[in-house]
PDB file of N, CA and C in Angstrom:
ATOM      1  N   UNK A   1     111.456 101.265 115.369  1.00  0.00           N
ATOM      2  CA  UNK A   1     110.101 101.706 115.538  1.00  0.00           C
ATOM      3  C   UNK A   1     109.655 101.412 116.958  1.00  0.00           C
ATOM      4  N   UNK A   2     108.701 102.010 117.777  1.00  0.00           N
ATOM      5  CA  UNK A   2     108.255 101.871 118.756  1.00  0.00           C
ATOM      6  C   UNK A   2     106.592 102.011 118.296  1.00  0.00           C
ATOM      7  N   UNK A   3     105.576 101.714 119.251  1.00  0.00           N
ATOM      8  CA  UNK A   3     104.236 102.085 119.497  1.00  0.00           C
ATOM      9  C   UNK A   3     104.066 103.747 119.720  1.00  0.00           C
ATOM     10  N   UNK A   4     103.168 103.336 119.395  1.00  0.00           N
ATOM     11  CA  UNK A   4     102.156 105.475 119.777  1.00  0.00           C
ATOM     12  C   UNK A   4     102.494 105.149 121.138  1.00  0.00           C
ATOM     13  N   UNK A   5     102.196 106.623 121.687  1.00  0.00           N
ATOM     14  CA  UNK A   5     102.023 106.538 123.199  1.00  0.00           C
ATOM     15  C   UNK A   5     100.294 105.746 123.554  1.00  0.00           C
ATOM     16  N   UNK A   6     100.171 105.402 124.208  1.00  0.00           N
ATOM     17  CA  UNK A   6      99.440 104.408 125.156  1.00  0.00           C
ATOM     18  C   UNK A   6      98.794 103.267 124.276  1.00  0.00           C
ATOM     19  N   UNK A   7      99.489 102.611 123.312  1.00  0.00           N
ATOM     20  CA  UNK A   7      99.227 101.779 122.310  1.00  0.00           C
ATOM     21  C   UNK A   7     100.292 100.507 122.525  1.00  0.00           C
ATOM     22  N   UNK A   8      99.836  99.404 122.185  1.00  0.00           N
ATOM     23  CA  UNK A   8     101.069  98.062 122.256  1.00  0.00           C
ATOM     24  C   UNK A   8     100.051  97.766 120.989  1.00  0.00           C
ATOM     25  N   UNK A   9     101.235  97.040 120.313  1.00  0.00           N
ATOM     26  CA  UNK A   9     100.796  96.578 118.647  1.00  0.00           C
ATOM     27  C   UNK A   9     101.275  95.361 118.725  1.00  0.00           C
ATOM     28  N   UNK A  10     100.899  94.353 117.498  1.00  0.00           N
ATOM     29  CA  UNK A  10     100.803  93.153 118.058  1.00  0.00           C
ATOM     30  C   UNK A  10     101.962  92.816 116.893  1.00  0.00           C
ATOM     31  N   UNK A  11     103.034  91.806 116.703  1.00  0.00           N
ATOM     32  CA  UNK A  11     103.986  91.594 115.352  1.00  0.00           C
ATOM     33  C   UNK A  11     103.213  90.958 114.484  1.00  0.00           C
ATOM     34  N   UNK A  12     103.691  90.923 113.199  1.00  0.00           N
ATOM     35  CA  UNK A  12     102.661  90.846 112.113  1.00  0.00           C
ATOM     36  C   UNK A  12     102.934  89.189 112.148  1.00  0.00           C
ATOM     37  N   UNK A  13     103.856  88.448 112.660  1.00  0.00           N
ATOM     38  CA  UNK A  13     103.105  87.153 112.720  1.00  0.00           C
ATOM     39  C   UNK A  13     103.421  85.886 114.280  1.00  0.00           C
ATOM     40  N   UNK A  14     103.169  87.488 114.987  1.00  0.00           N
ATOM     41  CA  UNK A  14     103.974  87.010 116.381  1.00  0.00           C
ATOM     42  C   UNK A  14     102.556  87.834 117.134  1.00  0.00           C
ATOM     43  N   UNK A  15     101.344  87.286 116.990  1.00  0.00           N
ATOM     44  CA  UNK A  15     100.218  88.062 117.745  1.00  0.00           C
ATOM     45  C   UNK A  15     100.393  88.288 119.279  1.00  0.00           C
ATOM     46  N   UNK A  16     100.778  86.931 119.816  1.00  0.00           N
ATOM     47  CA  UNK A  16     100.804  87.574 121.276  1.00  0.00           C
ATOM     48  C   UNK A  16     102.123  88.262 121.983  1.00  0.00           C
ATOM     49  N   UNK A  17     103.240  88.887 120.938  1.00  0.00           N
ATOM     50  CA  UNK A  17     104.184  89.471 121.017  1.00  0.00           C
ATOM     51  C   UNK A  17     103.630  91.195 120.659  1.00  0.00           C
ATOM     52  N   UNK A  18     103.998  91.697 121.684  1.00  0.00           N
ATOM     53  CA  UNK A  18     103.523  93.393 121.241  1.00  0.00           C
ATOM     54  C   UNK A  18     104.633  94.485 121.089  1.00  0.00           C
ATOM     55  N   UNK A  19     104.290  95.304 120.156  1.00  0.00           N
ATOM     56  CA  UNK A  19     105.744  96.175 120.503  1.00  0.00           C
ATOM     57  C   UNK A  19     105.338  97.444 121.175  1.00  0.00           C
ATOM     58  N   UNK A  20     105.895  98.093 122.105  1.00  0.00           N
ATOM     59  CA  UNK A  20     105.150  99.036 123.093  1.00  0.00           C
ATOM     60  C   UNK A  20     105.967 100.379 122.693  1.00  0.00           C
ATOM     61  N   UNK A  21     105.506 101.312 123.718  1.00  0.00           N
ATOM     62  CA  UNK A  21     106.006 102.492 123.337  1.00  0.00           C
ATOM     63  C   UNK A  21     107.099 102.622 124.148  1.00  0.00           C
ATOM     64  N   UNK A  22     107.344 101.916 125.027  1.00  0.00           N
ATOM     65  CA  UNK A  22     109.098 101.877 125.637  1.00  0.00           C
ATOM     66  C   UNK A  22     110.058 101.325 125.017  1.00  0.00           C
ATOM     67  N   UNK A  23     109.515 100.163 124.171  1.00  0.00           N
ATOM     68  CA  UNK A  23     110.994  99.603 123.597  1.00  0.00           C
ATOM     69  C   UNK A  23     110.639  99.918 122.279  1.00  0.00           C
ATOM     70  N   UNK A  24     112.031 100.283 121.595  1.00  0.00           N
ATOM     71  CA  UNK A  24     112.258 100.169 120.529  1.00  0.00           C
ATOM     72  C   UNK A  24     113.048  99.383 120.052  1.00  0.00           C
ATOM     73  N   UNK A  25     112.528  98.835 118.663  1.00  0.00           N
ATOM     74  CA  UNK A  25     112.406  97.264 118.066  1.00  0.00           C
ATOM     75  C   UNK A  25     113.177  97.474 116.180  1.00  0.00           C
ATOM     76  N   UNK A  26     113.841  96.586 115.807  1.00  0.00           N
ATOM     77  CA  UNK A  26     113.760  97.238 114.088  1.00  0.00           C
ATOM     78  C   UNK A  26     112.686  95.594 113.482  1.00  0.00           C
ATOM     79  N   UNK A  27     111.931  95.770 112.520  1.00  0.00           N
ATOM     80  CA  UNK A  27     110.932  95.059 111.896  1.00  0.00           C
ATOM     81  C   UNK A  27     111.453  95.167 110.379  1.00  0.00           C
ATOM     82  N   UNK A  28     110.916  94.012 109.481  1.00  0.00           N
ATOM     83  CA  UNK A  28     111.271  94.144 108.352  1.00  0.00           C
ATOM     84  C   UNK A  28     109.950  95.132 107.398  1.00  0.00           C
ATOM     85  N   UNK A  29     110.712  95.354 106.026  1.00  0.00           N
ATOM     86  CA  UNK A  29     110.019  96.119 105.600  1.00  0.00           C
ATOM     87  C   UNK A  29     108.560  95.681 104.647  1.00  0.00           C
ATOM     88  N   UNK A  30     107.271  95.637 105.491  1.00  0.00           N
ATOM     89  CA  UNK A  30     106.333  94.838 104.888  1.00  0.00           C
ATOM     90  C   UNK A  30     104.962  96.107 105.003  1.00  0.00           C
ATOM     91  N   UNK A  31     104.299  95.672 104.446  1.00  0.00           N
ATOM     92  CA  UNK A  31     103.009  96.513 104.073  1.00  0.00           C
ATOM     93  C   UNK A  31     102.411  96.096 105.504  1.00  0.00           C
ATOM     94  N   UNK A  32     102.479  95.451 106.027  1.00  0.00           N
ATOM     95  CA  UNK A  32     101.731  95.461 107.588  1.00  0.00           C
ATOM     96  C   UNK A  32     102.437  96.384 108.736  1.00  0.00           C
ATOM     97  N   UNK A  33     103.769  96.673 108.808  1.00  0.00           N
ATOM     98  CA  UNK A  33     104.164  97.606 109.430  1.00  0.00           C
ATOM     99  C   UNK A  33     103.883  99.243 108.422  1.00  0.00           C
ATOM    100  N   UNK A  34     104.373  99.274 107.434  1.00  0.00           N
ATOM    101  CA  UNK A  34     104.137 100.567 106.745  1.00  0.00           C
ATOM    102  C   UNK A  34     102.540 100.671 107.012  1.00  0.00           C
ATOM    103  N   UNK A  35     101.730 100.416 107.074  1.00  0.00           N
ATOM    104  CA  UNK A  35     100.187 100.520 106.942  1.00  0.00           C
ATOM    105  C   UNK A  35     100.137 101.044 108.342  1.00  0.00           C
ATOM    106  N   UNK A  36     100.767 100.247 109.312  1.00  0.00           N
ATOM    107  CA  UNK A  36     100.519 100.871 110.765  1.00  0.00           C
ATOM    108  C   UNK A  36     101.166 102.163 110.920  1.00  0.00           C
ATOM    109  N   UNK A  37     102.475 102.359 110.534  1.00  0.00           N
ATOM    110  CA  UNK A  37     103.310 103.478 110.677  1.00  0.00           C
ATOM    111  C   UNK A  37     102.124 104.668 109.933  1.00  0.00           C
ATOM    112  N   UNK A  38     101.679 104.585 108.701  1.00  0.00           N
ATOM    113  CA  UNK A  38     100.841 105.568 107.790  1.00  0.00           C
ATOM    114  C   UNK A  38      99.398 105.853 108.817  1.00  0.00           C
ATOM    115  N   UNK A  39      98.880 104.610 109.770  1.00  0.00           N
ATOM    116  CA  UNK A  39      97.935 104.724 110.550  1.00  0.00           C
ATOM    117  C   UNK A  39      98.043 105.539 111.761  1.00  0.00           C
ATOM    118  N   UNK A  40      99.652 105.684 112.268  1.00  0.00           N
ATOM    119  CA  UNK A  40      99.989 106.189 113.136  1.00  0.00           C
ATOM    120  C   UNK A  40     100.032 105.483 114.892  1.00  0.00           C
ATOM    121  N   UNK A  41      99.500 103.860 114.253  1.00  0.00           N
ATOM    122  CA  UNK A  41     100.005 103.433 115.689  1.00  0.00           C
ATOM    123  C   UNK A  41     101.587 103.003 115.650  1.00  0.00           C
ATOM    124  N   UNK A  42     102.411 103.047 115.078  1.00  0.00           N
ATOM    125  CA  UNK A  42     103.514 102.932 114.876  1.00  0.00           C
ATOM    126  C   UNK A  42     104.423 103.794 114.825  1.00  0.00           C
ATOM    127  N   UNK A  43     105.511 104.528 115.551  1.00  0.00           N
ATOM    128  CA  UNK A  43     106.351 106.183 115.004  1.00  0.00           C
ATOM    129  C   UNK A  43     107.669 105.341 115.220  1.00  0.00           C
ATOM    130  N   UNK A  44     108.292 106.198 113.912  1.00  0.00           N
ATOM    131  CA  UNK A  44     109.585 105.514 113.517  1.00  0.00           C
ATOM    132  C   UNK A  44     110.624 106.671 114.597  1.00  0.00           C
ATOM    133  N   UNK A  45     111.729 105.592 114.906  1.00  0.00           N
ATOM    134  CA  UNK A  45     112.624 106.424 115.780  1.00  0.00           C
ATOM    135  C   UNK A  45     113.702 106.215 115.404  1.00  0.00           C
ATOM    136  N   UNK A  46     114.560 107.359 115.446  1.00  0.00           N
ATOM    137  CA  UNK A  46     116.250 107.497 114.630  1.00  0.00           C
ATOM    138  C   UNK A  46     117.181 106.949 115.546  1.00  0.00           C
ATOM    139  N   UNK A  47     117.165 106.381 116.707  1.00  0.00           N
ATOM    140  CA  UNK A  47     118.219 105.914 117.192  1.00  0.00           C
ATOM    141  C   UNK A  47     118.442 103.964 117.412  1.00  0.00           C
ATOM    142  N   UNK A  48     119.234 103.831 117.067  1.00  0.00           N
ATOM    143  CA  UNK A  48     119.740 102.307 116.894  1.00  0.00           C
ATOM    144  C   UNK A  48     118.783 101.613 117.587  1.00  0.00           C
ATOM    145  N   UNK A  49     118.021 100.532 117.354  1.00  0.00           N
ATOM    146  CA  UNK A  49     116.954  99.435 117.617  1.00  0.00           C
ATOM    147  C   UNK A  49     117.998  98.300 118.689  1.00  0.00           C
ATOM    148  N   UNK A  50     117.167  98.744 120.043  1.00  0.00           N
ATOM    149  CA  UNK A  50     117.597  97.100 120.891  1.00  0.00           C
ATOM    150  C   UNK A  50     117.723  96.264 120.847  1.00  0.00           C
ATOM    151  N   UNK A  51     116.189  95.855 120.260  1.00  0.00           N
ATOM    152  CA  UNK A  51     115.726  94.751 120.281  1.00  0.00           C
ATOM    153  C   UNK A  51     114.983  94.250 118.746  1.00  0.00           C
ATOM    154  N   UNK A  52     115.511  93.193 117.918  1.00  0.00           N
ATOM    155  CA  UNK A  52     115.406  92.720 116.508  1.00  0.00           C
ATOM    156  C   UNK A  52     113.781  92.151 116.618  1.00  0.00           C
ATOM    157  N   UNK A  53     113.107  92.740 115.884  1.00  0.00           N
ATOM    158  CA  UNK A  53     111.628  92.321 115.628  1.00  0.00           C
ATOM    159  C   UNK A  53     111.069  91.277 115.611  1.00  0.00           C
ATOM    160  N   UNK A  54     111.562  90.218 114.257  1.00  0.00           N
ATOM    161  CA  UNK A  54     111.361  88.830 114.098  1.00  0.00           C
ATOM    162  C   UNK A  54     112.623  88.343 113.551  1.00  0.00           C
TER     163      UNK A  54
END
């Protein structure tokens, strides 16, 4: 997953950690990321994750 474009989101228990719209990150599967993804500051991306979430 990455951020919307011009959005940084904060990890659901890592506040001053953000995930931006340049890197893409994989996160586990919790109602605080699905809620963002359904909100649309969050877009899921099909290619292999860099960098491990938490």
């Amino acid at each position: 997953m990455k951020a919307a474009p011009g959005l940084h989101v904060s990890y659901e228990h890592q506040y001053r950690r953000y995930i931006t719209e340049t890197n893409v990150v994989s996160v586990p599967d919790s109602a605080y990321y699905r809620r963002l993804l359904t909100q649309g500051d969050l877009v899921l991306v099909n290619k292999k994750a860099k960098h491990k979430g938490q």
